[in-house]
N, C-alpha and C. Protein backbone atom coordinates (compact mmCIF):
# COMPACT_ATOMS: atom_id res chain seq x y z
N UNK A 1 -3.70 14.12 1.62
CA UNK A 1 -3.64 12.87 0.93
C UNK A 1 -5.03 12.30 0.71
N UNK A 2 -5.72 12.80 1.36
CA UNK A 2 -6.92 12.04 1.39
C UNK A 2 -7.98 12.69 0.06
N UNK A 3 -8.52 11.92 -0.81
CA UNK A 3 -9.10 12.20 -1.98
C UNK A 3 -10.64 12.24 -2.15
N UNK A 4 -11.51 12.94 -2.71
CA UNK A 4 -12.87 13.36 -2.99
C UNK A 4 -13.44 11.62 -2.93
N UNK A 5 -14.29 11.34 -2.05
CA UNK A 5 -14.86 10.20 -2.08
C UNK A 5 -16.46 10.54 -3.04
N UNK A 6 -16.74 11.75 -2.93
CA UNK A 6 -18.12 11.67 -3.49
C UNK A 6 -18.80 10.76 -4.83
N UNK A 7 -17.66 10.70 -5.94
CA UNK A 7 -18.05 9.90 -6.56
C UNK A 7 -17.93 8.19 -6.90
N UNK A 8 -17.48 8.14 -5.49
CA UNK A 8 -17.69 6.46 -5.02
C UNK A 8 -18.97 6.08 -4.24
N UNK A 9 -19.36 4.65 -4.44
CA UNK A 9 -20.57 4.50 -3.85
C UNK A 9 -19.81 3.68 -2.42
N UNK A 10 -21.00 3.37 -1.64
CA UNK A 10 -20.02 2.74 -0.29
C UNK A 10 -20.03 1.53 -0.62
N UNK A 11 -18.74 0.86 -0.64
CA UNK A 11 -18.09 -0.29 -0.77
C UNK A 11 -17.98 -1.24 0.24
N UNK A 12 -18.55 -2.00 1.01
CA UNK A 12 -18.18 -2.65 1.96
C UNK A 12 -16.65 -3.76 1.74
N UNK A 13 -16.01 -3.79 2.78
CA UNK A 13 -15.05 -4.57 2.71
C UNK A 13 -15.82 -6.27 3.32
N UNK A 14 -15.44 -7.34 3.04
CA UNK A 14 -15.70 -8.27 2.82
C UNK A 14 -16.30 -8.67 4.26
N UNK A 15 -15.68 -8.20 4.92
CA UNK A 15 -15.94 -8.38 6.66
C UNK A 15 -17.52 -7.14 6.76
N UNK A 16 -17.83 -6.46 5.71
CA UNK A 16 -18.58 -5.10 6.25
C UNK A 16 -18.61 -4.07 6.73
N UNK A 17 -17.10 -3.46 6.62
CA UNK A 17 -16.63 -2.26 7.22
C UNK A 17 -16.13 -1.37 5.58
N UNK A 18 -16.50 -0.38 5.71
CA UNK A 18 -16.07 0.53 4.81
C UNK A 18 -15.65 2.05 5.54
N UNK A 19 -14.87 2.89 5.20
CA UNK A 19 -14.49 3.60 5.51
C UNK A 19 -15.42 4.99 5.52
N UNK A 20 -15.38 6.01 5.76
CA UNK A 20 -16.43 6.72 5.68
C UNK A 20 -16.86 7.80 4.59
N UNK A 21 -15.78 7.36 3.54
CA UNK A 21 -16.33 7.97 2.16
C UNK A 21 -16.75 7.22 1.30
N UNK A 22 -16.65 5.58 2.08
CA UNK A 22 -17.79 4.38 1.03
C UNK A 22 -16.67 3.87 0.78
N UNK A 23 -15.41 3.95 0.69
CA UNK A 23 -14.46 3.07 -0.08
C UNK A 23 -13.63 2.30 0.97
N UNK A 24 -13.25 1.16 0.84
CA UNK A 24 -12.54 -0.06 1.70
C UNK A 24 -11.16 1.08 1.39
N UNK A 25 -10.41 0.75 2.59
CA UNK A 25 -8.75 1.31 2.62
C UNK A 25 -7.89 0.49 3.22
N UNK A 26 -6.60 0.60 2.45
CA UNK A 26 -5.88 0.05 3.29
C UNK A 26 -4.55 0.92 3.86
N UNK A 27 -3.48 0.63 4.46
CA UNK A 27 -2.62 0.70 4.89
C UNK A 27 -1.30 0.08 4.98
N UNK A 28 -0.24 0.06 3.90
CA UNK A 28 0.64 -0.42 3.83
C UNK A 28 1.98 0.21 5.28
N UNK A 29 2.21 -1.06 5.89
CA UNK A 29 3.63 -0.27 6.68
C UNK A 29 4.82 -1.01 6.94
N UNK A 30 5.86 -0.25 6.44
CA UNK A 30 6.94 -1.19 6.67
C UNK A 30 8.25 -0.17 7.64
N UNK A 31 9.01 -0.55 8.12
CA UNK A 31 9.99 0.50 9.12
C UNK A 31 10.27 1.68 8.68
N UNK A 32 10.80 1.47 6.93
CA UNK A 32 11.43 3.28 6.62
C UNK A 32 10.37 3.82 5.60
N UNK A 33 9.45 3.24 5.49
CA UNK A 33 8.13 3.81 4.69
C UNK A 33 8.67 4.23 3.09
N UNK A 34 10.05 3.67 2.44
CA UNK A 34 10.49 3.87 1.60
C UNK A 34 10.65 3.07 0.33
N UNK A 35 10.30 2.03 0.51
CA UNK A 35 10.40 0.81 -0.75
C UNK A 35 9.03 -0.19 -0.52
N UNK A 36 9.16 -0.81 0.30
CA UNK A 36 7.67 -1.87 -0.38
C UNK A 36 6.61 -1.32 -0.11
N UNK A 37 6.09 -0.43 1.02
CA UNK A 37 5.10 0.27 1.38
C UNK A 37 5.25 1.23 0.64
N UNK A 38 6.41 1.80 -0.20
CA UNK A 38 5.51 2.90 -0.67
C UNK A 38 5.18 2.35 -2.20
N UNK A 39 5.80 0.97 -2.80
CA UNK A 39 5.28 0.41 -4.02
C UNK A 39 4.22 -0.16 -3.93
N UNK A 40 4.06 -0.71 -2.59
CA UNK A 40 2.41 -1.45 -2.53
C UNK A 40 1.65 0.06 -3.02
N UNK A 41 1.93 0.85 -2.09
CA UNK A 41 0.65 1.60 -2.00
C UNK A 41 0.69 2.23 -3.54
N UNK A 42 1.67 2.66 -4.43
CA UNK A 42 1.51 2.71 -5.72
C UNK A 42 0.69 1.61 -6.44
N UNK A 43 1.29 0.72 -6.15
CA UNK A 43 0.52 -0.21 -7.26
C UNK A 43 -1.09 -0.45 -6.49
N UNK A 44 -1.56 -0.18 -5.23
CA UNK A 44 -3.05 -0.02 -4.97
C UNK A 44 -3.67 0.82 -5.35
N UNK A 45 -2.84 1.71 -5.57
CA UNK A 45 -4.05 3.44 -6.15
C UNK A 45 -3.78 3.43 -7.30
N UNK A 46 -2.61 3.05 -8.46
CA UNK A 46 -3.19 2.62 -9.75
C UNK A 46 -3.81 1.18 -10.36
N UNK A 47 -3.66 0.15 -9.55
CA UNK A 47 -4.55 -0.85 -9.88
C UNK A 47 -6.00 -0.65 -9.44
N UNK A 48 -6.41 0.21 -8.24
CA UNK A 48 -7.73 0.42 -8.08
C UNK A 48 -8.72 1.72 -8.90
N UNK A 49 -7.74 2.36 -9.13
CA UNK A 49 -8.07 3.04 -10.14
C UNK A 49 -8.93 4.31 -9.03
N UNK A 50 -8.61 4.26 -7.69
CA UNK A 50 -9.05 5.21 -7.25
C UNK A 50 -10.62 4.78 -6.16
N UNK A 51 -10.78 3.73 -6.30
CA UNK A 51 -11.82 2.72 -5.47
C UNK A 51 -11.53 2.27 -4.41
N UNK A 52 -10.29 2.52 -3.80
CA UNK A 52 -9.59 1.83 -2.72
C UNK A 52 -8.60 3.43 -2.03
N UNK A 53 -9.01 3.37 -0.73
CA UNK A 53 -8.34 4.66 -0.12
C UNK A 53 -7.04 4.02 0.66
N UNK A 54 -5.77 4.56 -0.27
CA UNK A 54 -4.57 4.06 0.00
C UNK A 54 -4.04 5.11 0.72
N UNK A 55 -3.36 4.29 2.11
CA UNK A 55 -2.26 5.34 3.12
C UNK A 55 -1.10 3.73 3.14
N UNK A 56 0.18 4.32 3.74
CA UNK A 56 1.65 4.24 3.90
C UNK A 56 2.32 4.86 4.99
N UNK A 57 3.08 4.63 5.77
CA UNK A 57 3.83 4.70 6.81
C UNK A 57 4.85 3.65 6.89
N UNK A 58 6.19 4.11 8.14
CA UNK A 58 6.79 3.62 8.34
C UNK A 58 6.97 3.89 10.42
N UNK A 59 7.34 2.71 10.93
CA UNK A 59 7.57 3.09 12.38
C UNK A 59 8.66 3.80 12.56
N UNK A 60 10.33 3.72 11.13
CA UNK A 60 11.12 4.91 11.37
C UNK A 60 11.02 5.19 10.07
N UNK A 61 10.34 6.21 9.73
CA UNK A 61 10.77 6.83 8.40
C UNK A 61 12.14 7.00 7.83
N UNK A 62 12.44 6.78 6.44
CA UNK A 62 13.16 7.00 6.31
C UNK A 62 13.59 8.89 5.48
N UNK A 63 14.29 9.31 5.24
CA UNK A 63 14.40 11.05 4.79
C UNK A 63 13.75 10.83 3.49
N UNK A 64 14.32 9.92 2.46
CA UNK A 64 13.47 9.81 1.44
C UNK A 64 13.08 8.80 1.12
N UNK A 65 12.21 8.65 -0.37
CA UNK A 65 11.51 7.11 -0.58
C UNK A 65 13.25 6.14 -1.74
N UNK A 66 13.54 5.27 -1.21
CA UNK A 66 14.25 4.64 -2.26
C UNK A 66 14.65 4.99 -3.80
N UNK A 67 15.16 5.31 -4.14
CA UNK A 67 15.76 6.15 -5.40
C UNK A 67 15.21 4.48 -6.44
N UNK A 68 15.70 3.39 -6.10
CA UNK A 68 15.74 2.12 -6.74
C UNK A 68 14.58 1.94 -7.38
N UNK A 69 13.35 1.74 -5.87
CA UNK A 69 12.23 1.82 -5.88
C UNK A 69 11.52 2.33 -6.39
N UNK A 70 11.65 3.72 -7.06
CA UNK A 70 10.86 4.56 -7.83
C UNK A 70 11.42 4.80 -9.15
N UNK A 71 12.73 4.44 -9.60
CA UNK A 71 12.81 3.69 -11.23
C UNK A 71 12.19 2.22 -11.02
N UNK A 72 11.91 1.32 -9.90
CA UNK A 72 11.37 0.28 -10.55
C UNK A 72 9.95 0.48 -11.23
N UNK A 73 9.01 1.60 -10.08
CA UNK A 73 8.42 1.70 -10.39
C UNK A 73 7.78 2.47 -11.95
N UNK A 74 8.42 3.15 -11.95
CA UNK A 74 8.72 3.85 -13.39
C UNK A 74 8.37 3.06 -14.74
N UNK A 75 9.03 1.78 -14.53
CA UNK A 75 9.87 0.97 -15.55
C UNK A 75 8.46 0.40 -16.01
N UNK A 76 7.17 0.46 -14.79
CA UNK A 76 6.00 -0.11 -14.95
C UNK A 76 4.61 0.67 -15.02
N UNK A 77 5.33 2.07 -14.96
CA UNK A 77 4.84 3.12 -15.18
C UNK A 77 4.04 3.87 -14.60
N UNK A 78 4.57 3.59 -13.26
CA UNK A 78 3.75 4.03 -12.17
C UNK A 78 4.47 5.01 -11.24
N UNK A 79 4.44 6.29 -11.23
CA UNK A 79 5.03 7.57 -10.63
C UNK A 79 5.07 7.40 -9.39
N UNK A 80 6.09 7.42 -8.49
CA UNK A 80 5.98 7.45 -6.93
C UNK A 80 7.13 8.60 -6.02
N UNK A 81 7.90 9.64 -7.32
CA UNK A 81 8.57 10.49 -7.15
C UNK A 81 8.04 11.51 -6.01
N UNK A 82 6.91 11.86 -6.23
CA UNK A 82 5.74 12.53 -5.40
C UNK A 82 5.58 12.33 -4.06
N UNK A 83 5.68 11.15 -3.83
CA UNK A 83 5.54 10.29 -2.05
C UNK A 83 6.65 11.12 -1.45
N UNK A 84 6.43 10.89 0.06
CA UNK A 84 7.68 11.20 0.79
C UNK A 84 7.35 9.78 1.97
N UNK A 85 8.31 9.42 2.89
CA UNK A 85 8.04 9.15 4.24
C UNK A 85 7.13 9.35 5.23
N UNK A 86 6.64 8.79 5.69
CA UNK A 86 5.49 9.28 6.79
C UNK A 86 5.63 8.61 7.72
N UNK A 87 5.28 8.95 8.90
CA UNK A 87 5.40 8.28 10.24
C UNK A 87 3.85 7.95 10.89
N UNK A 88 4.27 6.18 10.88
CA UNK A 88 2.84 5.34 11.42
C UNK A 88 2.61 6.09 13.02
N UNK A 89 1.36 6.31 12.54
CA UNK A 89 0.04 7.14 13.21
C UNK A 89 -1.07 5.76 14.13
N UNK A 90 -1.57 5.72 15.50
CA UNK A 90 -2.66 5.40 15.49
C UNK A 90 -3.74 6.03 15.17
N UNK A 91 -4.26 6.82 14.39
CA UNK A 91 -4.94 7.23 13.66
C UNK A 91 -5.15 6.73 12.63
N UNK A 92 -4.14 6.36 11.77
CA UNK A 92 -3.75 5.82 10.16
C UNK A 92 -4.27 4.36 10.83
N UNK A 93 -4.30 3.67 11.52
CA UNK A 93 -4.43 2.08 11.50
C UNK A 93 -5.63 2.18 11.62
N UNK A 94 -6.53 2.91 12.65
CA UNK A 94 -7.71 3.19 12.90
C UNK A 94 -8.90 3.45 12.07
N UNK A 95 -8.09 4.56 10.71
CA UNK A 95 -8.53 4.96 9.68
C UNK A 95 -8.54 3.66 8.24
N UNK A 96 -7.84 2.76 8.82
CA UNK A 96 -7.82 2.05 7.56
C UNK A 96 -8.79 0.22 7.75
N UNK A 97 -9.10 -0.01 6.43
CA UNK A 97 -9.96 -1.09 6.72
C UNK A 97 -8.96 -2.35 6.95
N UNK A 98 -7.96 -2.77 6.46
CA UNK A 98 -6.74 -3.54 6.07
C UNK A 98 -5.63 -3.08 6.48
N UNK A 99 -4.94 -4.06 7.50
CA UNK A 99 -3.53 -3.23 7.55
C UNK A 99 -2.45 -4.33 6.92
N UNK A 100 -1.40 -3.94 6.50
CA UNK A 100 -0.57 -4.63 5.92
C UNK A 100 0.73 -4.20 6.47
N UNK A 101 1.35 -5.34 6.95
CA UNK A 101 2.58 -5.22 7.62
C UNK A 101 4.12 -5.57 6.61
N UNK A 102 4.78 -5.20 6.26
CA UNK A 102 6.06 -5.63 5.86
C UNK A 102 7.28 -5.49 6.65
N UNK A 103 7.15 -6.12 7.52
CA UNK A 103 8.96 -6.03 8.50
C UNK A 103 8.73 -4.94 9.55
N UNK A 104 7.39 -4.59 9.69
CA UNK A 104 7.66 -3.92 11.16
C UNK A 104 7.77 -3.94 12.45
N UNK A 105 7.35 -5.35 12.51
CA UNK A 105 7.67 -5.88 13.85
C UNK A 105 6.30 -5.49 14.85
N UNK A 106 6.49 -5.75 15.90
CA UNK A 106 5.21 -5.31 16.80
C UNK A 106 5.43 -4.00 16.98
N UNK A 107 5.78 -2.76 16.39
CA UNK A 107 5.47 -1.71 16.45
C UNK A 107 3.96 -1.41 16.09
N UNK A 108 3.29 -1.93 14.82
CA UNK A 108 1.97 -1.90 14.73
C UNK A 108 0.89 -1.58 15.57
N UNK A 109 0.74 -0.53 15.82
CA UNK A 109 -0.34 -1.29 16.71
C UNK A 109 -1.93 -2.34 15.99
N UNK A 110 -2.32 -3.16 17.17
CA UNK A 110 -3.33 -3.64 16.91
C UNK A 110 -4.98 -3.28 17.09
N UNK A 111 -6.10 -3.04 16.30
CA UNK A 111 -7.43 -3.04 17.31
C UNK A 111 -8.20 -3.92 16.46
N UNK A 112 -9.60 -4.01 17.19
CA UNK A 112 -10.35 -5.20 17.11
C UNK A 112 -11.14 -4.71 15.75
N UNK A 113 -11.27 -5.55 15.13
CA UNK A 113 -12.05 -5.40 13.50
C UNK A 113 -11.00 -4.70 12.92
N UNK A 114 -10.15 -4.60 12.60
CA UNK A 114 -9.03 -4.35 11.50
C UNK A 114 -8.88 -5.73 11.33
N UNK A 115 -8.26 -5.82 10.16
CA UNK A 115 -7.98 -7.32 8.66
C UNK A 115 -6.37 -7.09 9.21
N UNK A 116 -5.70 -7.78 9.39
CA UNK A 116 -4.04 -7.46 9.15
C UNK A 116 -3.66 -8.94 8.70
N UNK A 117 -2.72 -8.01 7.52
CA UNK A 117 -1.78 -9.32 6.87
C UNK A 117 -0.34 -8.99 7.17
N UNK A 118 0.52 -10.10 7.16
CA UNK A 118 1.92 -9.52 6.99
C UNK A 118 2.58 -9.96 6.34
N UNK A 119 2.92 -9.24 4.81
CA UNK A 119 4.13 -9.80 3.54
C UNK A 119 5.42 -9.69 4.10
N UNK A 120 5.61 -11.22 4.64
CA UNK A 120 7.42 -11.36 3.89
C UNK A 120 7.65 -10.85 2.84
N UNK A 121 8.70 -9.89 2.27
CA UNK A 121 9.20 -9.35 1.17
C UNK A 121 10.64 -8.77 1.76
N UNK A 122 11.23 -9.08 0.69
CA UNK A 122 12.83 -8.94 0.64
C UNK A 122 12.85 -7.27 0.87
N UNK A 123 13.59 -7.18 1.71
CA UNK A 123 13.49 -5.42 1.48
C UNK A 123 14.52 -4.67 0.79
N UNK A 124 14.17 -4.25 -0.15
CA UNK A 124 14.85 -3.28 -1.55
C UNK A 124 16.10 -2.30 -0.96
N UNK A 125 15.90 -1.84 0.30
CA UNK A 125 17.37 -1.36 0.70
C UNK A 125 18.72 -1.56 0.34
N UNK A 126 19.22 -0.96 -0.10
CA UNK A 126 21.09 -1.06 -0.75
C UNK A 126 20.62 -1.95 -2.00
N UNK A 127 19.79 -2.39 -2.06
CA UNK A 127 19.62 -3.20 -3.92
C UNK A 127 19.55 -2.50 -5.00
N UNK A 128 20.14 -3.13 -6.18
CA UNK A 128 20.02 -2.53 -7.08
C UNK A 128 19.24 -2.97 -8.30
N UNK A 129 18.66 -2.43 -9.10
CA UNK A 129 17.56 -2.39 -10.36
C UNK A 129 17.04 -4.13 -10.21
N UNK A 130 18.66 -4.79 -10.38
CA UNK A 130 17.97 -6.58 -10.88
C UNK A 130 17.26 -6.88 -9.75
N UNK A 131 17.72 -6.41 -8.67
CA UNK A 131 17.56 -7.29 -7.24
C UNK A 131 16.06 -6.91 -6.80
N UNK A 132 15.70 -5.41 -7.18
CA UNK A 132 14.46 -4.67 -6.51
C UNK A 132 12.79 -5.27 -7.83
N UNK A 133 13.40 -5.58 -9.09
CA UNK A 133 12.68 -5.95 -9.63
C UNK A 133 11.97 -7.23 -9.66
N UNK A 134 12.25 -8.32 -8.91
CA UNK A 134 11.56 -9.40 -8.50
C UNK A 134 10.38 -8.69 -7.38
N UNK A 135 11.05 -8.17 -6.21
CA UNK A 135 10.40 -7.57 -5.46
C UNK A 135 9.07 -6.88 -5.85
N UNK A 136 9.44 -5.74 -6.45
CA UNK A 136 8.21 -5.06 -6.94
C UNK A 136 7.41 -6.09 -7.74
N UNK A 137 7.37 -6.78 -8.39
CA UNK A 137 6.75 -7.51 -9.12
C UNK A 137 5.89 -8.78 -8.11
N UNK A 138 6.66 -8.77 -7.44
CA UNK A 138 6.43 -9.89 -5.90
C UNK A 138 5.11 -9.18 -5.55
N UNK A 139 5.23 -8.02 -4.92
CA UNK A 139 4.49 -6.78 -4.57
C UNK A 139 2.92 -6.52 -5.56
N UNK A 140 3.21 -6.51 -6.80
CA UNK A 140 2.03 -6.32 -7.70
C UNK A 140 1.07 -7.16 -7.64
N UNK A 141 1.51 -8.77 -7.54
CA UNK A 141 0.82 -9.97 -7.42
C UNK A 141 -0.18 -9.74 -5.91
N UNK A 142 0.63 -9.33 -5.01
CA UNK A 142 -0.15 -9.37 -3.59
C UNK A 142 -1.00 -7.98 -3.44
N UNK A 143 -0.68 -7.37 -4.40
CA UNK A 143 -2.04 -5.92 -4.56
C UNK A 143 -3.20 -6.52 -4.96
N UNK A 144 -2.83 -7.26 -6.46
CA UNK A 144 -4.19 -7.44 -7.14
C UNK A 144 -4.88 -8.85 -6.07
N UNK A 145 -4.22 -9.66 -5.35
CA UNK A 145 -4.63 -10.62 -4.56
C UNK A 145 -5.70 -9.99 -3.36
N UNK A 146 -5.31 -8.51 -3.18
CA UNK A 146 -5.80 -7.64 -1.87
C UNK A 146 -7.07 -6.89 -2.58
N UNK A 147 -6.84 -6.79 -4.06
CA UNK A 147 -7.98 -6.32 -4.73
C UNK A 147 -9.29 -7.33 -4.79
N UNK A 148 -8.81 -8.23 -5.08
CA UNK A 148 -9.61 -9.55 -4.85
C UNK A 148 -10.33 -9.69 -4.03
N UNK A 149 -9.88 -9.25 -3.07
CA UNK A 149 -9.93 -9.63 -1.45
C UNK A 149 -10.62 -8.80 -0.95
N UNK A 150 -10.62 -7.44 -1.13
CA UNK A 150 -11.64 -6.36 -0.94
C UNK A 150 -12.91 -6.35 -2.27
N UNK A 151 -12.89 -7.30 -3.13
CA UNK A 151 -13.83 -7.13 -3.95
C UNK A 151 -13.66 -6.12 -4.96
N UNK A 152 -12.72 -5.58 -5.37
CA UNK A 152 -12.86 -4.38 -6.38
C UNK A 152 -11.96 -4.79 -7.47
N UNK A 153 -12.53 -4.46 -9.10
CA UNK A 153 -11.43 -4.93 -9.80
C UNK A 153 -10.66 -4.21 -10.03
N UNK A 154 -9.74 -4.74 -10.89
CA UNK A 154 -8.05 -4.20 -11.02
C UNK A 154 -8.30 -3.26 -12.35
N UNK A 155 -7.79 -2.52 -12.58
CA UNK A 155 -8.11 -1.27 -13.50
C UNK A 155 -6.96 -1.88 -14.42
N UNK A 156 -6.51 -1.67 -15.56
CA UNK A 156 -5.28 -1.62 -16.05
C UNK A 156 -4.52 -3.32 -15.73
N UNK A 157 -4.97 -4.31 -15.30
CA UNK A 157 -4.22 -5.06 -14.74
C UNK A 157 -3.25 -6.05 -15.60
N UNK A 158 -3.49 -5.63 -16.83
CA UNK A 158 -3.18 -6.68 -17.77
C UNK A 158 -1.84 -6.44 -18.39
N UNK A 159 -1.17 -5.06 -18.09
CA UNK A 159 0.15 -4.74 -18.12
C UNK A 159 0.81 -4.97 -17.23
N UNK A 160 2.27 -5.16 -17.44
CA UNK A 160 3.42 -5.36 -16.35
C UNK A 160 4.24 -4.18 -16.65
């Protein structure tokens, strides 16, 4: 998962930590690593356009990513068929500059100089198309807010 940093320069994250191929990262995690974590992390690696080193986990994975979730994403044209589930790593928190929590509860772990936020977001489970599409859209707003936030602009941002 992890992608050619060489042609990034080092990026500091706002605090001064960058990761060690120069680019700020984050870490989306939510319990089944199947709907908002894996749309955040879509909409971070195509709104960053590849400037931002995006990972995803869940504390229980789920077998696959949300069927819902990946026509929402679709609909906005952003491929997430590809993803699978992954299971949160202390490594992955360690590795990332930002952690972002959605509904996992204190499974997270914590260490000192990591950023952590945690989005309330409705979770897309058993929903269907109308219900998951506020969500994702909920979701897009708090990417480009995190883009902001790490300093990098939004590639493409002007479509929905």
């Amino acid at each position: 998962m992890t992608e050619s940093t060489a042609t990034h320069p080092t990026t500091p994250t706002p605090d001064g930590d960058a990761t060690a191929g120069g680019r700020p990262s984050a870490l989306f995690v939510c319990v089944h690593n199947a709907g908002r974590s894996q749309m955040a992390a879509g909409f971070l690696r195509h709104l960053s356009g590849g400037a931002v080193e995006v990972r995803s986990a869940g504390s229980m994975p789920a077998d696959q990513i949300n069927p819902v979730a990946v026509e929402a994403m679709l609909e906005v044209g952003i491929d997430i068929r590809a993803e699978s589930p992954k299971v949160l790593t202390t490594e992955a928190v360690q590795a990332s500059d930002a952690v972002i929590t959605m509904g996992c509860g204190d499974v997270c772990p914590v260490f000192p100089g990591k950023r952590y936020e945690d989005w309330a977001l409705a979770d897309p489970a058993g929903q269907g198309i109308d219900s998951v599409r506020p969500i994702r859209d909920e979701i897009r707003g708090r990417v480009l807010d995190l883009l902001a936030q790490l300093g990098v602009e939004p590639v493409g941002a002007t479509t929905t």
